[in-house]
Protein backbone atom coordinates (compact mmCIF):
# COMPACT_ATOMS: atom_id res chain seq x y z
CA UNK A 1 -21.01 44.12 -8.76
CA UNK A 2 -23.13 46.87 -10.17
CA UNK A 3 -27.06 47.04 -9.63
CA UNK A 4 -29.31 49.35 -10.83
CA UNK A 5 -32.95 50.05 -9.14
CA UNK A 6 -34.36 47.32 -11.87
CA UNK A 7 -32.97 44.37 -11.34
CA UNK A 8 -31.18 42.33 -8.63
CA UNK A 9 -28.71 40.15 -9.22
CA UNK A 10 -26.65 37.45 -7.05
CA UNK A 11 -23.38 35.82 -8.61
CA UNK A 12 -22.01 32.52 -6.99
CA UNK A 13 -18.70 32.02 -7.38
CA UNK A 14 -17.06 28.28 -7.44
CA UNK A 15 -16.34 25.15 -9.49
CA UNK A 16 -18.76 23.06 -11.89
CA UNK A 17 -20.49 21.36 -9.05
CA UNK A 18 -22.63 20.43 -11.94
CA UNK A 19 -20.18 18.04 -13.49
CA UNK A 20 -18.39 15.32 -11.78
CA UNK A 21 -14.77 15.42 -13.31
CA UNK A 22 -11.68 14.42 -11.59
CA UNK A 23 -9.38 15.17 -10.83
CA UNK A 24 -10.35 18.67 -9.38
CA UNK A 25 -11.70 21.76 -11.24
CA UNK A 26 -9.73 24.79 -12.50
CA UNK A 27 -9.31 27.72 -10.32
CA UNK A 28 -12.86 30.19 -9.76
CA UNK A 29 -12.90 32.79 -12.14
CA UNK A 30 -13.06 36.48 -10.76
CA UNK A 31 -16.78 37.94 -11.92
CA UNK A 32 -17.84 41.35 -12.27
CA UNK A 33 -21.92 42.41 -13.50
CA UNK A 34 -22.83 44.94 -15.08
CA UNK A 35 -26.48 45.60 -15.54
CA UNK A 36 -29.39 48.26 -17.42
CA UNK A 37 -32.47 47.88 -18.42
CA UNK A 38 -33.58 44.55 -19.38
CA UNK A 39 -30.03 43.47 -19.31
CA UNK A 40 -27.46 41.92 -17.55
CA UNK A 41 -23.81 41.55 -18.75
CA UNK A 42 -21.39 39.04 -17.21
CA UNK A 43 -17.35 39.42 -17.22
CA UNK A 44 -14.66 37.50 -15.96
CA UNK A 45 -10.87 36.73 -15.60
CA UNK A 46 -8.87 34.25 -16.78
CA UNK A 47 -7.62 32.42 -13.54
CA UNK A 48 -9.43 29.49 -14.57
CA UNK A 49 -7.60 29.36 -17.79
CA UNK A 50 -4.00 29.90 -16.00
CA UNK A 51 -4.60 27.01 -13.54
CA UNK A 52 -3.13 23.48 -13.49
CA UNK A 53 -4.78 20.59 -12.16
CA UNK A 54 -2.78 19.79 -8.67
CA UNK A 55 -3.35 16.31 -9.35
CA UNK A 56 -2.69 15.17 -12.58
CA UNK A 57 0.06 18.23 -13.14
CA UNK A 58 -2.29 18.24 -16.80
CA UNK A 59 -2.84 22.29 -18.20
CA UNK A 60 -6.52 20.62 -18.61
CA UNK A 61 -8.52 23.87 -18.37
CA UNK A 62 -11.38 23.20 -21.21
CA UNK A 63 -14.33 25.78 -20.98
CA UNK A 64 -16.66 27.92 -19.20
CA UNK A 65 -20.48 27.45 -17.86
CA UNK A 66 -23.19 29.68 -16.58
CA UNK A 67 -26.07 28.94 -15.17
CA UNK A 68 -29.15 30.89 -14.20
CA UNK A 69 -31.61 30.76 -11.65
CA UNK A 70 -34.88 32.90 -10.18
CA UNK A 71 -34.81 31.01 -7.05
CA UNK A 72 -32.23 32.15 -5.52
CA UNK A 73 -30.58 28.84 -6.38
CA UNK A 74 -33.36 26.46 -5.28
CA UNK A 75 -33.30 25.00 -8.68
CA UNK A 76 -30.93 25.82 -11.95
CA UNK A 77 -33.19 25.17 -14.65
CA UNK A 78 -36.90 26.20 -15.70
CA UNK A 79 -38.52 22.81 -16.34
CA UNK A 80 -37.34 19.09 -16.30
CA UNK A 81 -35.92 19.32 -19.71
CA UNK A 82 -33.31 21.52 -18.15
CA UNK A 83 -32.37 18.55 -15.89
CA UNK A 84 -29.16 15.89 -16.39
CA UNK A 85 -29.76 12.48 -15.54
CA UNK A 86 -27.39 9.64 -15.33
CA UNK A 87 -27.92 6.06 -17.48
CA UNK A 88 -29.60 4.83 -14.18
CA UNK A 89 -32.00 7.71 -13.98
CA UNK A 90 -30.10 9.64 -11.10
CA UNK A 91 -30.40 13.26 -10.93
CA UNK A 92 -26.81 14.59 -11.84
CA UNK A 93 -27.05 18.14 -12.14
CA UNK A 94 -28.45 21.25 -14.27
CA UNK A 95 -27.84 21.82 -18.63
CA UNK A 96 -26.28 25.41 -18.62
CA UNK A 97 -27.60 28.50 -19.53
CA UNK A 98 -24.68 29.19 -21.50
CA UNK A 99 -21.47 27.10 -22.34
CA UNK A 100 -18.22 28.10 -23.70
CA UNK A 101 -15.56 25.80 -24.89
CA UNK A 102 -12.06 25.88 -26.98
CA UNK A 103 -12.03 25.66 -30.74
CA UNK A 104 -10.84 22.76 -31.68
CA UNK A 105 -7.38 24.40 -33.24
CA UNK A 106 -6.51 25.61 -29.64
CA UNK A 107 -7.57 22.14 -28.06
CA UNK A 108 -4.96 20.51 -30.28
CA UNK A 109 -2.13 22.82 -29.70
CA UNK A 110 -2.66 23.82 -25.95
CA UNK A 111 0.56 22.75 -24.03
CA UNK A 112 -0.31 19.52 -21.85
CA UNK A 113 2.05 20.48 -18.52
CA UNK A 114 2.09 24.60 -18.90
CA UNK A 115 -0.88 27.03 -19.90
CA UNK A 116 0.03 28.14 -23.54
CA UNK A 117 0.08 26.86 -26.97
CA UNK A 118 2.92 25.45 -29.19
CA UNK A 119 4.93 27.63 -31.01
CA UNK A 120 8.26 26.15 -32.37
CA UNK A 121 10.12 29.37 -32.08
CA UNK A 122 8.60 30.74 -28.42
CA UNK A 123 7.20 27.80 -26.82
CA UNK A 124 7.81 24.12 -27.74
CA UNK A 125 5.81 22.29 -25.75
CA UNK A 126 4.00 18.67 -25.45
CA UNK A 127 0.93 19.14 -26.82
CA UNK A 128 -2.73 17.62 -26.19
CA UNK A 129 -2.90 16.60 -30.12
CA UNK A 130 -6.53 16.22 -29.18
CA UNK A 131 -10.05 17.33 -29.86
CA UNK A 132 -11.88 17.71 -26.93
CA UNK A 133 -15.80 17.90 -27.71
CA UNK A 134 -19.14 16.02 -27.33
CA UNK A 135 -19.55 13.64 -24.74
CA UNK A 136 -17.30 12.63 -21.76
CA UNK A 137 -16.65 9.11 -22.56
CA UNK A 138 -16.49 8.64 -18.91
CA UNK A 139 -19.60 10.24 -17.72
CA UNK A 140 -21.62 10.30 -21.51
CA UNK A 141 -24.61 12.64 -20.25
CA UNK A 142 -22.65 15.32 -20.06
CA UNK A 143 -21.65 17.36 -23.27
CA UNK A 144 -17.77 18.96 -22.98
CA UNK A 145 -18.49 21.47 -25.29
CA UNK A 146 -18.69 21.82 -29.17
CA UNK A 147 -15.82 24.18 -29.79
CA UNK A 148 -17.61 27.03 -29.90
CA UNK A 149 -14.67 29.12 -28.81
CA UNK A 150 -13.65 31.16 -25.64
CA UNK A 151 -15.73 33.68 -24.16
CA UNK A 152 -14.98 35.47 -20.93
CA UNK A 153 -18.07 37.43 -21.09
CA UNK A 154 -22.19 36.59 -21.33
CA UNK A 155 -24.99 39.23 -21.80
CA UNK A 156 -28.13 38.03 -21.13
CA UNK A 157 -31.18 39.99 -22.44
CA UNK A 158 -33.39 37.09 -21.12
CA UNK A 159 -34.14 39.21 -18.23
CA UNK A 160 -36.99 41.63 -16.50
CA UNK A 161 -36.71 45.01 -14.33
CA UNK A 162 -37.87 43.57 -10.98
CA UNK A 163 -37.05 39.92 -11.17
CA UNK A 164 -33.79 38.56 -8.80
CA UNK A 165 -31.26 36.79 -11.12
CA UNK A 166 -28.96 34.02 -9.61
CA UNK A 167 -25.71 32.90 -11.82
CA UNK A 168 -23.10 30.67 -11.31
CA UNK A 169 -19.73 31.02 -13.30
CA UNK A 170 -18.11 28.06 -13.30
CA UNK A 171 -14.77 26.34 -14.93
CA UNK A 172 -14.59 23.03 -16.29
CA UNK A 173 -11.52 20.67 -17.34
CA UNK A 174 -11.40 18.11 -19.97
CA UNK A 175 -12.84 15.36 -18.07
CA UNK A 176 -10.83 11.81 -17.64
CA UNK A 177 -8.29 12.01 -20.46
CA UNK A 178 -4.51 10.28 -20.20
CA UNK A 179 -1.67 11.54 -22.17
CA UNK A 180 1.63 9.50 -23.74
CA UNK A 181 0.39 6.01 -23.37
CA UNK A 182 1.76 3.45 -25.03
CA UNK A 183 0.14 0.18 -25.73
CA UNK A 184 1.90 -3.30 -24.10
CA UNK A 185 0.58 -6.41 -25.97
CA UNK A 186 -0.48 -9.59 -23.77
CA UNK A 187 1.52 -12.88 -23.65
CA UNK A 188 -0.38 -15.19 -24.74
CA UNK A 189 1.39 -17.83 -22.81
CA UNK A 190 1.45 -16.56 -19.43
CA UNK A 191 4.34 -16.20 -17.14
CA UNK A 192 5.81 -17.08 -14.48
CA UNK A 193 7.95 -14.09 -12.28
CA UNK A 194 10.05 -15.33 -8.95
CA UNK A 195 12.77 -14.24 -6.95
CA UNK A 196 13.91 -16.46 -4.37
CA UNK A 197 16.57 -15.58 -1.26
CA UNK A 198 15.38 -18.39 1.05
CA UNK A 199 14.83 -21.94 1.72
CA UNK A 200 11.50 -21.85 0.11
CA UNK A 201 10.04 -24.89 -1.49
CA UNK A 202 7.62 -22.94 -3.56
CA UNK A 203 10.37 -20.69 -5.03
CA UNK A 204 11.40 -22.46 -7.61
CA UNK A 205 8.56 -21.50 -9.95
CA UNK A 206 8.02 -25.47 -11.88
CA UNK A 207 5.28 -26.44 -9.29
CA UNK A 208 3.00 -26.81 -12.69
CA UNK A 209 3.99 -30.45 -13.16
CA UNK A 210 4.94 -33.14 -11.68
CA UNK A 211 8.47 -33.43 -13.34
CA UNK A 212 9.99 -30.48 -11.23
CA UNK A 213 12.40 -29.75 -14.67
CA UNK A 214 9.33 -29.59 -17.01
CA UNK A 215 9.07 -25.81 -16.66
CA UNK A 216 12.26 -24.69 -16.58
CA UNK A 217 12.82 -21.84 -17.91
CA UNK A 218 9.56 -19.97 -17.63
CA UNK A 219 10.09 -18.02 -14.53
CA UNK A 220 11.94 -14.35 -14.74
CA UNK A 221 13.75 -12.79 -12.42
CA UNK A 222 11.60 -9.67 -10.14
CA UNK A 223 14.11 -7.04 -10.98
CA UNK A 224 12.31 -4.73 -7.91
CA UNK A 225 11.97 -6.66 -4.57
CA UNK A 226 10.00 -4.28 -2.98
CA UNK A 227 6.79 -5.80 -4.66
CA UNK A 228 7.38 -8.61 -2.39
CA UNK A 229 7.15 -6.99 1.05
CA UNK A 230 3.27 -6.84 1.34
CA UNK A 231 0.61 -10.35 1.81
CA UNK A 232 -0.76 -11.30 -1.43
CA UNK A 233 -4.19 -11.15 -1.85
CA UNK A 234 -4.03 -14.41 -4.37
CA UNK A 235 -1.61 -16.39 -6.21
CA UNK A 236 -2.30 -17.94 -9.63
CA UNK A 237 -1.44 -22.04 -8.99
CA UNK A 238 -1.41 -24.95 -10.86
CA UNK A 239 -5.15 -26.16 -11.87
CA UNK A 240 -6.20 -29.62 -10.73
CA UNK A 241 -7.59 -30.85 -14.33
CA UNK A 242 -4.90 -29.27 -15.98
CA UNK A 243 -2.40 -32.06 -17.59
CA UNK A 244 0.31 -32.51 -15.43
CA UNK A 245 2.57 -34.54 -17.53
CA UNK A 246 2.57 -31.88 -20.32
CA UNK A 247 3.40 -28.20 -19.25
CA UNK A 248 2.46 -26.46 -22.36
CA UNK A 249 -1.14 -27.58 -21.96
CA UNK A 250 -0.57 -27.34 -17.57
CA UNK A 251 -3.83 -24.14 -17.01
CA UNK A 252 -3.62 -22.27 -13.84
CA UNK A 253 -6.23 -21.51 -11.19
CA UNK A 254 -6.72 -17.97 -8.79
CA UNK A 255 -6.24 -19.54 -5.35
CA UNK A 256 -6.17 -16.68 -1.87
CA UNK A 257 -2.92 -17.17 -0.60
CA UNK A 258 -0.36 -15.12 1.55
CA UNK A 259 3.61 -14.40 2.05
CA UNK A 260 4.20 -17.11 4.41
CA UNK A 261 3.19 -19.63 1.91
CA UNK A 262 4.37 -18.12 -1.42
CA UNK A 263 7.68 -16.43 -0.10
CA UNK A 264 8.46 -13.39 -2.75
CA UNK A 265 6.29 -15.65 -5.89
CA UNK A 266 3.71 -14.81 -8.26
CA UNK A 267 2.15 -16.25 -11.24
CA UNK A 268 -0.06 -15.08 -14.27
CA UNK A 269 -2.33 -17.23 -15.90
CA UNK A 270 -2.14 -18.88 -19.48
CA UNK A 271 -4.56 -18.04 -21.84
C-alpha cells in the first residue's frame, strides 16, 4: 500500500465476519491504497467474484463491503446506530461504510454452477433467475444489498491528514438460497412403507386393526434397503383410541422404538 506523510492507513484483509452466511464466504479480494491529501482511494481484484462456494458448488458471489474504523479495529462504527442487532437484541456485527452489490439484471442472469452470465451463443448456462436484494430471509437484520451495481473501487474523502484509518474489504455471497426445487404435495392419508426378509411379526405392515387383512394394501415396498441398517429413533404405531374395527378412521401415535423390534418398518402418520 501507498502512504503519504498525512495519513496512515491499515487494510485488513478477510471474509464478512460481519455477516453470518453459510455456507462459507467468497475468496479475499487482493487490496491496494492509494492515498493524498484528505483522501484515501481503495482498489481491488476480482478473486472474490471468480470464486465458488466449496460447499454448495453455487457461483453465489453477491457483493462487496467496507468498513472503517479509527481504532485500529476496536470498534467498526462511530455510534450505536452503526451497530446490527439480532431480533433477540444480540450484538451481530457492524452496518458498512460502504456496500456494493449486483444490479439486479446481472443477479438474474449470473450462471448458478460457473462464474459468468448466460449468453445463448457463448455460454448457456443454468441461471439464478433471481433477484437478490433487501433482507436475508434467513438472518432479516442484515440488508444483501439494493443493486446498486459492482464496484471494485471506494474513495473516501471522509478523512483527515493525521488521523490512522482502519478498513476491512470484505466479500459476501447471497446468503441461504436453494436452486431447482420442486415442490412434492403431502398424502393426506398417510402411508405405510415395509420391506420384510425375515420372520418378523411386525413386518407385515396391517398391525392398525385388529382384522390383520383390513389394511392390506397400504404398505409399499422400500425400494433402497440401506435406510434400514441404522436403530430408529421412533416408529409411528397404531393409536390406542383410534377405531380398530375401521382402518380408514385407525390414527397413529409417535412411539421410541428400535431395529430389534420393528425389523426394516416404518410408518407415517394420517392426517
Amino acid at each position: 500500500m501507498h502512504i503519504n506523510n498525512h495519513i496512515y492507513i491499515v487494510v485488513f484483509l478477510f471474509a464478512d465476519l460481519f455477516y453470518a452466511s453459510f455456507p462459507g464466504p467468497p475468496s479475499f479480494p487482493e487490496v491496494e491504497v492509494v492515498s493524498s491529501h484528505e483522501k484515501i482511494e481503495l482498489i481491488w481484484n476480482m478473486d472474490a467474484e471468480n470464486s465458488i462456494d466449496s460447499n454448495s458448488g453455487y457461483a453465489d458471489f453477491e457483493g462487496y463491503r467496507i468498513y472503517r474504523s479509527t481504532d485500529r479495529g476496536i470498534t467498526w462504527g462511530d455510534d450505536e446506530s452503526d451497530k446490527i442487532y439480532d431480533y433477540n437484541q444480540n450484538f451481530i456485527g457492524w452496518k458498512p461504510y460502504a456496500q456494493f452489490d449486483l444490479l439486479s439484471e446481472l443477479d438474474s442472469t449470473h450462471c448458478i454452477f460457473s462464474n459468468g452470465y448466460y449468453d445463448v451463443a457463448t455460454n448457456p448456462c443454468a441461471i439464478r433467475g433471481l433477484n437478490v436484494q433487501g433482507y436475508d430471509i434467513m438472518a432479516e437484520w442484515i440488508n444483501i444489498g439494493d443493486n446498486s451495481g459492482i464496484s471494485r473501487s471506494f474513495i473516501d474523502e471522509e478523512v483527515l491528514d493525521g488521523v490512522e484509518y482502519t478498513y476491512a474489504v470484505t466479500a459476501y455471497d447471497m446468503g441461504m438460497v436453494s436452486f431447482n426445487l420442486s415442490y412434492i404435495s403431502q398424502d393426506p392419508n398417510g402411508l405405510t412403507d415395509n420391506y420384510c426378509d425375515g420372520d418378523d411379526s411386525y413386518c407385515d405392515g396391517m398391525e392398525c386393526c385388529s382384522n390383520d387383512n383390513c389394511c392390506e394394501g397400504v404398505g409399499i415396498p422400500i425400494t433402497n434397503k440401506s435406510i434400514c441398517e441404522e436403530d430408529f429413533s421412533g416408529i409411528w404405531l397404531p393409536s390406542l383410541y383410534s377405531n380398530e374395527d375401521d382402518c380408514e378412521t385407525a390414527g397413529y401415535e409417535w412411539q421410541s422404538t428400535s431395529k430389534s423390534l420393528f425389523l426394516e418398518e416404518y410408518y407415517r402418520a394420517d392426517s
